[in-house]
C-alpha atoms as a PDB file:
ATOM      1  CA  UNK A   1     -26.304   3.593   9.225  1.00  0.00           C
ATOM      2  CA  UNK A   2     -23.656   1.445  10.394  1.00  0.00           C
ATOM      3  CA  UNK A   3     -20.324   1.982   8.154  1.00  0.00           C
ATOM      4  CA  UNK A   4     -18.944  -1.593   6.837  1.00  0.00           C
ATOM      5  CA  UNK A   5     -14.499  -1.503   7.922  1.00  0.00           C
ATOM      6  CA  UNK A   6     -12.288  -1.766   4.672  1.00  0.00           C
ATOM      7  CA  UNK A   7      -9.893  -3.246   7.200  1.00  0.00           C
ATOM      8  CA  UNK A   8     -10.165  -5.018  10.126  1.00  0.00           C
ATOM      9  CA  UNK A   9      -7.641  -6.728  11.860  1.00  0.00           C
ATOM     10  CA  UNK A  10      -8.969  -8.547  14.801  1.00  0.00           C
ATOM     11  CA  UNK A  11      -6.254 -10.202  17.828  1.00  0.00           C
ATOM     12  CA  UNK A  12      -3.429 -10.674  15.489  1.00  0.00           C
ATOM     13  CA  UNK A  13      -0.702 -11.843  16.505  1.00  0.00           C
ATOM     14  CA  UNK A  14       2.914 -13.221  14.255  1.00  0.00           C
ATOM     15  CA  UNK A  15       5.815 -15.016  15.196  1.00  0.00           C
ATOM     16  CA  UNK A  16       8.690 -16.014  13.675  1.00  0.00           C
ATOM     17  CA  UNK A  17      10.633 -19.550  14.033  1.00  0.00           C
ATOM     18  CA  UNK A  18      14.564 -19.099  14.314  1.00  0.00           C
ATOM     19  CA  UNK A  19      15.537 -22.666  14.685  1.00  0.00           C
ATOM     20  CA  UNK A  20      14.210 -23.514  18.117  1.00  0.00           C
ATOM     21  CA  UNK A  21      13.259 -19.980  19.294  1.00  0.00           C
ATOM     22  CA  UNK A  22       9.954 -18.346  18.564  1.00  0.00           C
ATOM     23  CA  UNK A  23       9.897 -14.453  18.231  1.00  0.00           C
ATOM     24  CA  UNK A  24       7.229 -12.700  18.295  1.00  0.00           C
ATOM     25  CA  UNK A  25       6.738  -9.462  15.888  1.00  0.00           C
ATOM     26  CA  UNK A  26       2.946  -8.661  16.309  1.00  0.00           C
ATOM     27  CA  UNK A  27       1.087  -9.332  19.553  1.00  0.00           C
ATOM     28  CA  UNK A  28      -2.897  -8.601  19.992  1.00  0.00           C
ATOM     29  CA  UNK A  29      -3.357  -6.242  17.267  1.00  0.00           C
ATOM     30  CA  UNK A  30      -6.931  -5.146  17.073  1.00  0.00           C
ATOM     31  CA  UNK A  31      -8.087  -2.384  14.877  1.00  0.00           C
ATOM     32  CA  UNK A  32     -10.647  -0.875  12.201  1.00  0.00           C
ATOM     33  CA  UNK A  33     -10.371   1.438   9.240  1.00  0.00           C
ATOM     34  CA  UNK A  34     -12.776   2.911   7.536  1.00  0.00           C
ATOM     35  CA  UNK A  35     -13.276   3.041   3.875  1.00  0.00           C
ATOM     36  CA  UNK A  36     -11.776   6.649   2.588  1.00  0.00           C
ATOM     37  CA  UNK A  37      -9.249   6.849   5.929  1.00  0.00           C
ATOM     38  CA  UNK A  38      -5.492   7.830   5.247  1.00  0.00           C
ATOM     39  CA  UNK A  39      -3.698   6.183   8.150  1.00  0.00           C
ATOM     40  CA  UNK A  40      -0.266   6.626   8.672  1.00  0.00           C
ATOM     41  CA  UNK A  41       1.872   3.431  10.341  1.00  0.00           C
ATOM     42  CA  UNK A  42       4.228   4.692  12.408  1.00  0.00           C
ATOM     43  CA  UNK A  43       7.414   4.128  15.147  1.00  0.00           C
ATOM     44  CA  UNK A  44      11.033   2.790  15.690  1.00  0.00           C
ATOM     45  CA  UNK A  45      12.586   0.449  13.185  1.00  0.00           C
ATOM     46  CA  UNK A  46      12.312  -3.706  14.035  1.00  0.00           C
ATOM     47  CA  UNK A  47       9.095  -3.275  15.664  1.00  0.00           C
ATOM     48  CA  UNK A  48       6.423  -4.763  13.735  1.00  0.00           C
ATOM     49  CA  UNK A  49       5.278  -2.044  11.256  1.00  0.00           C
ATOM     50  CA  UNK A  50       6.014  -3.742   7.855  1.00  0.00           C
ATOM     51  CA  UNK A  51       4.919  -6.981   8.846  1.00  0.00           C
ATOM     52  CA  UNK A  52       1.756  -5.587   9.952  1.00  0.00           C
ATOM     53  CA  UNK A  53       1.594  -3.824   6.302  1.00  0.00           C
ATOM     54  CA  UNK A  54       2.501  -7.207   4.869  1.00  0.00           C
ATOM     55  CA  UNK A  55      -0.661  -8.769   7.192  1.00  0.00           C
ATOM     56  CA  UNK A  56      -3.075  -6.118   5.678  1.00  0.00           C
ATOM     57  CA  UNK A  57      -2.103  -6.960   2.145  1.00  0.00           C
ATOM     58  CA  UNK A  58      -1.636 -10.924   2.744  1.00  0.00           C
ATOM     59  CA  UNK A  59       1.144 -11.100   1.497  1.00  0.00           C
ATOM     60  CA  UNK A  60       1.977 -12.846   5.123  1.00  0.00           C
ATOM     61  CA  UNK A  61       0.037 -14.582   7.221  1.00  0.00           C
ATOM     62  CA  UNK A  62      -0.747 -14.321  11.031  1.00  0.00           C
ATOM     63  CA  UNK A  63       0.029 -16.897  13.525  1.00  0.00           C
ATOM     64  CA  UNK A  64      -3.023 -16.192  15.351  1.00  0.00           C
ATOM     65  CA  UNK A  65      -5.961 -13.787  14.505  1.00  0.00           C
ATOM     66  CA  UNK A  66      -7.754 -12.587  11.541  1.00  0.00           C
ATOM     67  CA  UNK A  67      -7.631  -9.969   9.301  1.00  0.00           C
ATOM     68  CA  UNK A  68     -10.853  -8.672   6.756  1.00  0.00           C
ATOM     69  CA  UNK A  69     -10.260  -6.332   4.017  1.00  0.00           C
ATOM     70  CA  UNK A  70     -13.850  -5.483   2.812  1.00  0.00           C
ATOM     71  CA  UNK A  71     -15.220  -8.529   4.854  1.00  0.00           C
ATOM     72  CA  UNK A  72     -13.497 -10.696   2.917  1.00  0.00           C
ATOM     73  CA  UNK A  73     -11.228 -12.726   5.486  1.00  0.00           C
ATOM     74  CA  UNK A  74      -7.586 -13.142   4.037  1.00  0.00           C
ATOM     75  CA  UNK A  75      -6.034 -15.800   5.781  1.00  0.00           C
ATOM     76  CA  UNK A  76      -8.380 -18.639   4.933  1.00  0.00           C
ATOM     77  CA  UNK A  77      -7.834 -18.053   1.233  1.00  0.00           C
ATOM     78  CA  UNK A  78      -5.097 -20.099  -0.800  1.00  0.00           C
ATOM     79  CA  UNK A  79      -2.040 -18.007  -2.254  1.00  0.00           C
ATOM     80  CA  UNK A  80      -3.904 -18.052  -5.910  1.00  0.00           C
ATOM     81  CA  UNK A  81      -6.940 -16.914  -4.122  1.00  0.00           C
ATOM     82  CA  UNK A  82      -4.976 -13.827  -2.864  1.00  0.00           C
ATOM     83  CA  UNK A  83      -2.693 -12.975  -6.159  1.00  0.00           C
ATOM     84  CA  UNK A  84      -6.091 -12.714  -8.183  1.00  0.00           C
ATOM     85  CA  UNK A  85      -7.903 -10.585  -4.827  1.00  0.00           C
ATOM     86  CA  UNK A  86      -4.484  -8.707  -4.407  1.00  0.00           C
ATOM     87  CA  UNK A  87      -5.163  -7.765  -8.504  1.00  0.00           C
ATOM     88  CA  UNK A  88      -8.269  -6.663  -8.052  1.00  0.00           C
ATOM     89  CA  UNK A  89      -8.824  -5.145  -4.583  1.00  0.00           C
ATOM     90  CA  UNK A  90      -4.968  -4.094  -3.132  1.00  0.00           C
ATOM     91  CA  UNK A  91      -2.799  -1.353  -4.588  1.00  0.00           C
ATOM     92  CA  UNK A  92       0.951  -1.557  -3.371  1.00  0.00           C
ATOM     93  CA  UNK A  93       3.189   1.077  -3.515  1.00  0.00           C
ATOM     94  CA  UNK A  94       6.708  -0.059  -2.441  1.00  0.00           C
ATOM     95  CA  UNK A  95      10.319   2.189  -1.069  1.00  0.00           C
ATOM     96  CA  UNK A  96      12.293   1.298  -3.986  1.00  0.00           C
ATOM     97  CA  UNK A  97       9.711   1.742  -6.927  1.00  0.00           C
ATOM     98  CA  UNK A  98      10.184  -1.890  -7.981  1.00  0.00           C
ATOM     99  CA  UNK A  99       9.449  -1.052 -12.020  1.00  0.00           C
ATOM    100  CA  UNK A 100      10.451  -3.470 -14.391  1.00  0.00           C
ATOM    101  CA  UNK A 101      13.434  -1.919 -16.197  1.00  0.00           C
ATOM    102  CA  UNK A 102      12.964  -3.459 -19.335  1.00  0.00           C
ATOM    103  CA  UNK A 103       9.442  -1.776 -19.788  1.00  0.00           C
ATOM    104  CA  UNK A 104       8.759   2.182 -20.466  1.00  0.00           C
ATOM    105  CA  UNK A 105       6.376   3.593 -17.624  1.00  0.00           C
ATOM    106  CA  UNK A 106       3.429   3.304 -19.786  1.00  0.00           C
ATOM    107  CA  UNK A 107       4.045  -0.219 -20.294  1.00  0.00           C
ATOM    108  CA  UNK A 108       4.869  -1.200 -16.018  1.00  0.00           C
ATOM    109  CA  UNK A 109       0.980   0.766 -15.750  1.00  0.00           C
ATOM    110  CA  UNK A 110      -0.339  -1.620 -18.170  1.00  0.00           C
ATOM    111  CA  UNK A 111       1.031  -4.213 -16.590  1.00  0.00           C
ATOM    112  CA  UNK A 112      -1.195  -4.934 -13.764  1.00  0.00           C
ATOM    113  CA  UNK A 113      -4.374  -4.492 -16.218  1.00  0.00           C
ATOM    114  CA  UNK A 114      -2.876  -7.479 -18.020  1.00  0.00           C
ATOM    115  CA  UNK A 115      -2.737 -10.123 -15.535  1.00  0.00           C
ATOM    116  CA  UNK A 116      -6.243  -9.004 -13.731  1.00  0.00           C
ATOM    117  CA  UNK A 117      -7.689  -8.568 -17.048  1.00  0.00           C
ATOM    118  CA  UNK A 118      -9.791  -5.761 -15.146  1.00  0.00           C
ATOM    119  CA  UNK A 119     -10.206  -3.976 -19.094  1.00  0.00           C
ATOM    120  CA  UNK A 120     -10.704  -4.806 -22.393  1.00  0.00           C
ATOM    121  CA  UNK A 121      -6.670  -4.867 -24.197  1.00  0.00           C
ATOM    122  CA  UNK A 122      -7.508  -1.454 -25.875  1.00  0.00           C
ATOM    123  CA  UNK A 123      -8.984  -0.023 -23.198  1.00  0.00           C
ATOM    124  CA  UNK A 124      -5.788  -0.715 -20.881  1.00  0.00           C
ATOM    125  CA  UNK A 125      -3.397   1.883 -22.395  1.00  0.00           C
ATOM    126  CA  UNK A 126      -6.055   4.619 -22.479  1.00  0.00           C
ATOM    127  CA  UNK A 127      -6.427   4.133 -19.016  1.00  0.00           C
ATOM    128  CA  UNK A 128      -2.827   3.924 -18.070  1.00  0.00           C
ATOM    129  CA  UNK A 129      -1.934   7.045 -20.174  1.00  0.00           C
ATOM    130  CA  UNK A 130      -4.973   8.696 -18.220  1.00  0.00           C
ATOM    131  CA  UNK A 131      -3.035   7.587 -14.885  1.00  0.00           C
ATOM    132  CA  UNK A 132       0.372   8.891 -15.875  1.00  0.00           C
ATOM    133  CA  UNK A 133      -1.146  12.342 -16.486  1.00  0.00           C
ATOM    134  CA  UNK A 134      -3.010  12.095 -13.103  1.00  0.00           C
ATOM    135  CA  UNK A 135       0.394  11.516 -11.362  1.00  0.00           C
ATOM    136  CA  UNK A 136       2.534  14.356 -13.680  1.00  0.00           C
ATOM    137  CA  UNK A 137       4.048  12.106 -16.072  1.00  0.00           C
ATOM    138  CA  UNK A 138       1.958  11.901 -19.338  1.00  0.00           C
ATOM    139  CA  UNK A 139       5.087  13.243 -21.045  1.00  0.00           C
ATOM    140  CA  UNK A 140       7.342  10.478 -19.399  1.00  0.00           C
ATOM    141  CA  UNK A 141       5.389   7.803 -20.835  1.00  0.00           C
ATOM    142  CA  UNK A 142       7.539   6.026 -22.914  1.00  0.00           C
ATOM    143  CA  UNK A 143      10.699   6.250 -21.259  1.00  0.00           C
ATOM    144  CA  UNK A 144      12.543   3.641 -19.094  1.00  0.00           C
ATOM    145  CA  UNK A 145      12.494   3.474 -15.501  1.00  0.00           C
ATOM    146  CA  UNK A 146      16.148   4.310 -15.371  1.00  0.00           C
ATOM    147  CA  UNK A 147      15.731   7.488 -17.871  1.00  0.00           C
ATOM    148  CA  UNK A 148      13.364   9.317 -14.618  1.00  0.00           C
ATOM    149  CA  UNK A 149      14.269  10.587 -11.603  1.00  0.00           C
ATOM    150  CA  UNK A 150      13.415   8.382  -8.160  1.00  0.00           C
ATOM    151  CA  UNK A 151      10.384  11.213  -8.026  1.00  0.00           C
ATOM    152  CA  UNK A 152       9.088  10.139 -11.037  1.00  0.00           C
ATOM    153  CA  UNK A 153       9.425   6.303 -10.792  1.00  0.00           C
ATOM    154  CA  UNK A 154       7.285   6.538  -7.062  1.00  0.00           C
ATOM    155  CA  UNK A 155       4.842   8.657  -9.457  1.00  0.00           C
ATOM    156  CA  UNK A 156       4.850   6.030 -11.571  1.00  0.00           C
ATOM    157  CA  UNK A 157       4.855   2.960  -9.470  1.00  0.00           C
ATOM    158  CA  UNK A 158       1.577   4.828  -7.850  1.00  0.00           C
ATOM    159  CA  UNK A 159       0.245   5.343 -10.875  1.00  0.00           C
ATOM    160  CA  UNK A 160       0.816   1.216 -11.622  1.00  0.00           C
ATOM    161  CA  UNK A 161      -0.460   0.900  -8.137  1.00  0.00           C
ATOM    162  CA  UNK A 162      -3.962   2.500  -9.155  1.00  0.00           C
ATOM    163  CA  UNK A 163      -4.389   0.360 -12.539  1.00  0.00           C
ATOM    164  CA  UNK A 164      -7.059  -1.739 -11.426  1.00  0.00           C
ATOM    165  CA  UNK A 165      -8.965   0.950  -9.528  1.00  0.00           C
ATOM    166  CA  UNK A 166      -8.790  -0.631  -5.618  1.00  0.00           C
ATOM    167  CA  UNK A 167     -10.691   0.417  -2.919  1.00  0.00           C
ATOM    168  CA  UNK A 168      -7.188   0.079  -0.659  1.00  0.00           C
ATOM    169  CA  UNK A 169      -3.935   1.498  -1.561  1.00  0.00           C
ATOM    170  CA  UNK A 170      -0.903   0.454   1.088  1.00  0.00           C
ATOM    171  CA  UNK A 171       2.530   1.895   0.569  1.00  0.00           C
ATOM    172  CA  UNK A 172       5.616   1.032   2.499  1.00  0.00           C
ATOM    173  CA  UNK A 173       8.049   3.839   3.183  1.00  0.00           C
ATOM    174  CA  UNK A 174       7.092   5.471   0.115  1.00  0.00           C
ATOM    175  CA  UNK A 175       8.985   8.630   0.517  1.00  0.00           C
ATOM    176  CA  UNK A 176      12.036   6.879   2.111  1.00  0.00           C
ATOM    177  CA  UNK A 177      14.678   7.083  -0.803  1.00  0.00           C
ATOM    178  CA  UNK A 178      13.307  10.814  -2.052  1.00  0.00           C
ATOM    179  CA  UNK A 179      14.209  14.204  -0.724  1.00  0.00           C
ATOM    180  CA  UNK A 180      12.047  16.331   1.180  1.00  0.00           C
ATOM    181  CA  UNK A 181      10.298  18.267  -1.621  1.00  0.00           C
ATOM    182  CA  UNK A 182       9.665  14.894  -3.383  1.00  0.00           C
ATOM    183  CA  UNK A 183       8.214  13.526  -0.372  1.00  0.00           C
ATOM    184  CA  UNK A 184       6.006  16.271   0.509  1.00  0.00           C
ATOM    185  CA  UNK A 185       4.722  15.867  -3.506  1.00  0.00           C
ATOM    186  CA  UNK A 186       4.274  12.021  -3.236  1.00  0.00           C
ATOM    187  CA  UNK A 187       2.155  12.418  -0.268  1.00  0.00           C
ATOM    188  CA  UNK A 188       0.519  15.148  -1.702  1.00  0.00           C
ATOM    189  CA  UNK A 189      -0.704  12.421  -4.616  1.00  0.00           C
ATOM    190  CA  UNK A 190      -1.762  10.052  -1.253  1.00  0.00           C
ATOM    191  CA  UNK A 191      -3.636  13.117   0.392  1.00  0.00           C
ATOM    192  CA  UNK A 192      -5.702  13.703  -2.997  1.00  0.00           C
ATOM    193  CA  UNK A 193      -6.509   9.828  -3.462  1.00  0.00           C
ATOM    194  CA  UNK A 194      -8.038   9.831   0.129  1.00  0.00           C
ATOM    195  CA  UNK A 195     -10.039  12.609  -0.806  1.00  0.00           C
ATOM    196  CA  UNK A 196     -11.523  11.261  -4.036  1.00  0.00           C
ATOM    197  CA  UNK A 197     -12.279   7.726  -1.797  1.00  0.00           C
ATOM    198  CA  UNK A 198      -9.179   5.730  -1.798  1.00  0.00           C
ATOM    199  CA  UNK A 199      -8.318   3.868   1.504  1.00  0.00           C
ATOM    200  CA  UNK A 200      -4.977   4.804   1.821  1.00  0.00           C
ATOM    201  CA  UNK A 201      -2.066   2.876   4.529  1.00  0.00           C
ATOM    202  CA  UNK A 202       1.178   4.270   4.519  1.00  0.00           C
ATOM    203  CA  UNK A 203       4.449   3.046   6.514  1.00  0.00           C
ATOM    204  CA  UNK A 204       6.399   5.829   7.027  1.00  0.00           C
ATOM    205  CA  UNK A 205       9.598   6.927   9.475  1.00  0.00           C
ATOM    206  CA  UNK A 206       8.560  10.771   8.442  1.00  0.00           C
ATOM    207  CA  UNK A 207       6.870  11.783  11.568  1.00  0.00           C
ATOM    208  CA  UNK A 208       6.094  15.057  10.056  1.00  0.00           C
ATOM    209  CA  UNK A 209       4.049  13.495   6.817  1.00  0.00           C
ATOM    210  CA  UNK A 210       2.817  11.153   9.595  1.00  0.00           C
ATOM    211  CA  UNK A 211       1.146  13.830  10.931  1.00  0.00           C
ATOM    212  CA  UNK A 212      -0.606  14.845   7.982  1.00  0.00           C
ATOM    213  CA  UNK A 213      -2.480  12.176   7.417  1.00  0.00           C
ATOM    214  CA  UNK A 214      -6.020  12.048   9.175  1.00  0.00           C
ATOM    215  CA  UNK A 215      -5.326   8.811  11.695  1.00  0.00           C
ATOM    216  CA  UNK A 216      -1.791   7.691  12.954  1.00  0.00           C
ATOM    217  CA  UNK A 217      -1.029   4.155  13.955  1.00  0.00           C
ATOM    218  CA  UNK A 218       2.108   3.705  16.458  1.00  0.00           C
ATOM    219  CA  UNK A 219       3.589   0.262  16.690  1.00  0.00           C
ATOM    220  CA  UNK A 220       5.970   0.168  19.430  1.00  0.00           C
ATOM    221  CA  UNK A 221       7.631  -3.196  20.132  1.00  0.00           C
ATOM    222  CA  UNK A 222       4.583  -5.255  18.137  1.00  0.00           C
ATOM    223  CA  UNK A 223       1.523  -3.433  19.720  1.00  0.00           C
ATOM    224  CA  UNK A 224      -0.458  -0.845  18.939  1.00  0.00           C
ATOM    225  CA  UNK A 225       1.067   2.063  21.212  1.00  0.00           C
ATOM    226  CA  UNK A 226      -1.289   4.709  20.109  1.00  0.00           C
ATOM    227  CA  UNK A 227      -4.408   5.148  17.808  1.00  0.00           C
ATOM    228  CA  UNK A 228      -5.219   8.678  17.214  1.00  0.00           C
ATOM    229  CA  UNK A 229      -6.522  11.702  14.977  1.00  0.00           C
ATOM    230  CA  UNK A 230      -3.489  13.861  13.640  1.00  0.00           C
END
């Protein structure tokens, strides 16, 4: 039985337009993942691996090439089109958190729930609360971003990323503002969320996490420079 890609990202290539000189970023990227894979994105800064994240999400768009998530083929669909997929299909975990301050943890969890309208309203904060106490922070609930440590708001901002139950979760240097023992606990939550199913893609300059995750990706000046099994 033939396995169906969660992603696949067929001959991409992006450039950028600086005035009168084109620069390219990505150049014939071709690659598959499979549903339940934790790939890790990896290699020197400037070289192509965030806006290959940002490809995979659509939150960009490639100059040439296509890119599937589930089969569903993300640059032919308008930008409303991919805010109400992105709320339904794409989890995004991002370096610096990016939780509303004005809202308690509980209430940044909820709102994702709210705009996809994936629940019932008073189903919404039974399932965030369930979410905070899968991440360790049931008892953080109804405090402010700012009140938590940087551990807790990635804990949280995972937690916000899981709301709507996606197949794919992609995080972008999600350990890059924490300390070591932080890290190794936020990637911890990643390594358990492959295991229970999630597609997970992580950007990451931690070569050592990199190599815990089951597949790393190598992007070395806009190709792929190595595809392998950790």
């Amino acid at each position: 039985m033939t396995t169906i890609p969660m992603v696949e990202v067929k001959q991409v290539h992006k450039d950028y337009r600086l005035g009168d000189v084109v620069v390219p970023v990505l150049r014939d990227i071709s690659f598959q993942i499979d549903p339940g894979e934790f790939v890790a994105i990896v290699g020197p800064s400037g070289n192509g691996k965030t806006t290959l994240l940002n490809m995979i999400s659509g939150i960009d768009q490639p100059t040439q090439g296509q890119v599937f998530i589930n089969q569903q083929l993300l640059n032919r669909m308008s930008e409303d089109a991919l805010a109400a997929w992105r709320g339904a299909n794409l989890g995004i975990v991002f370096q610096f958190f990016q939780l509303l301050p004005a809202l308690n943890l509980l209430q940044n969890v909820i709102l994702p729930m709210d705009f996809a309208k994936t629940l019932p309203p008073k189903q919404r904060k039974e399932r965030a609360m369930s979410l905070l106490e899968r991440v360790g922070l049931a008892d953080q609930a109804h405090k402010l971003p700012a009140a938590v440590s940087g551990g807790q708001q990635q804990r949280a901002a995972i937690a916000r990323a899981l709301a709507n139950d996606p197949p794919l979760v992609v995080a972008d240097e999600p350990t890059g503002n924490l300390d070591t023992q932080t890290s190794g606990e936020v990637f911890e939550l990643f390594a358990q969320l492959a295991k229970q199913g999630k597609t997970l893609i992580m950007v990451t300059h931690d070569l050592e996490l990199a190599g815990q995750a089951g597949r790393v990706l190598e992007v070395v000046n806009g190709q792929i420079a190595r595809d392998g099994w950790a």
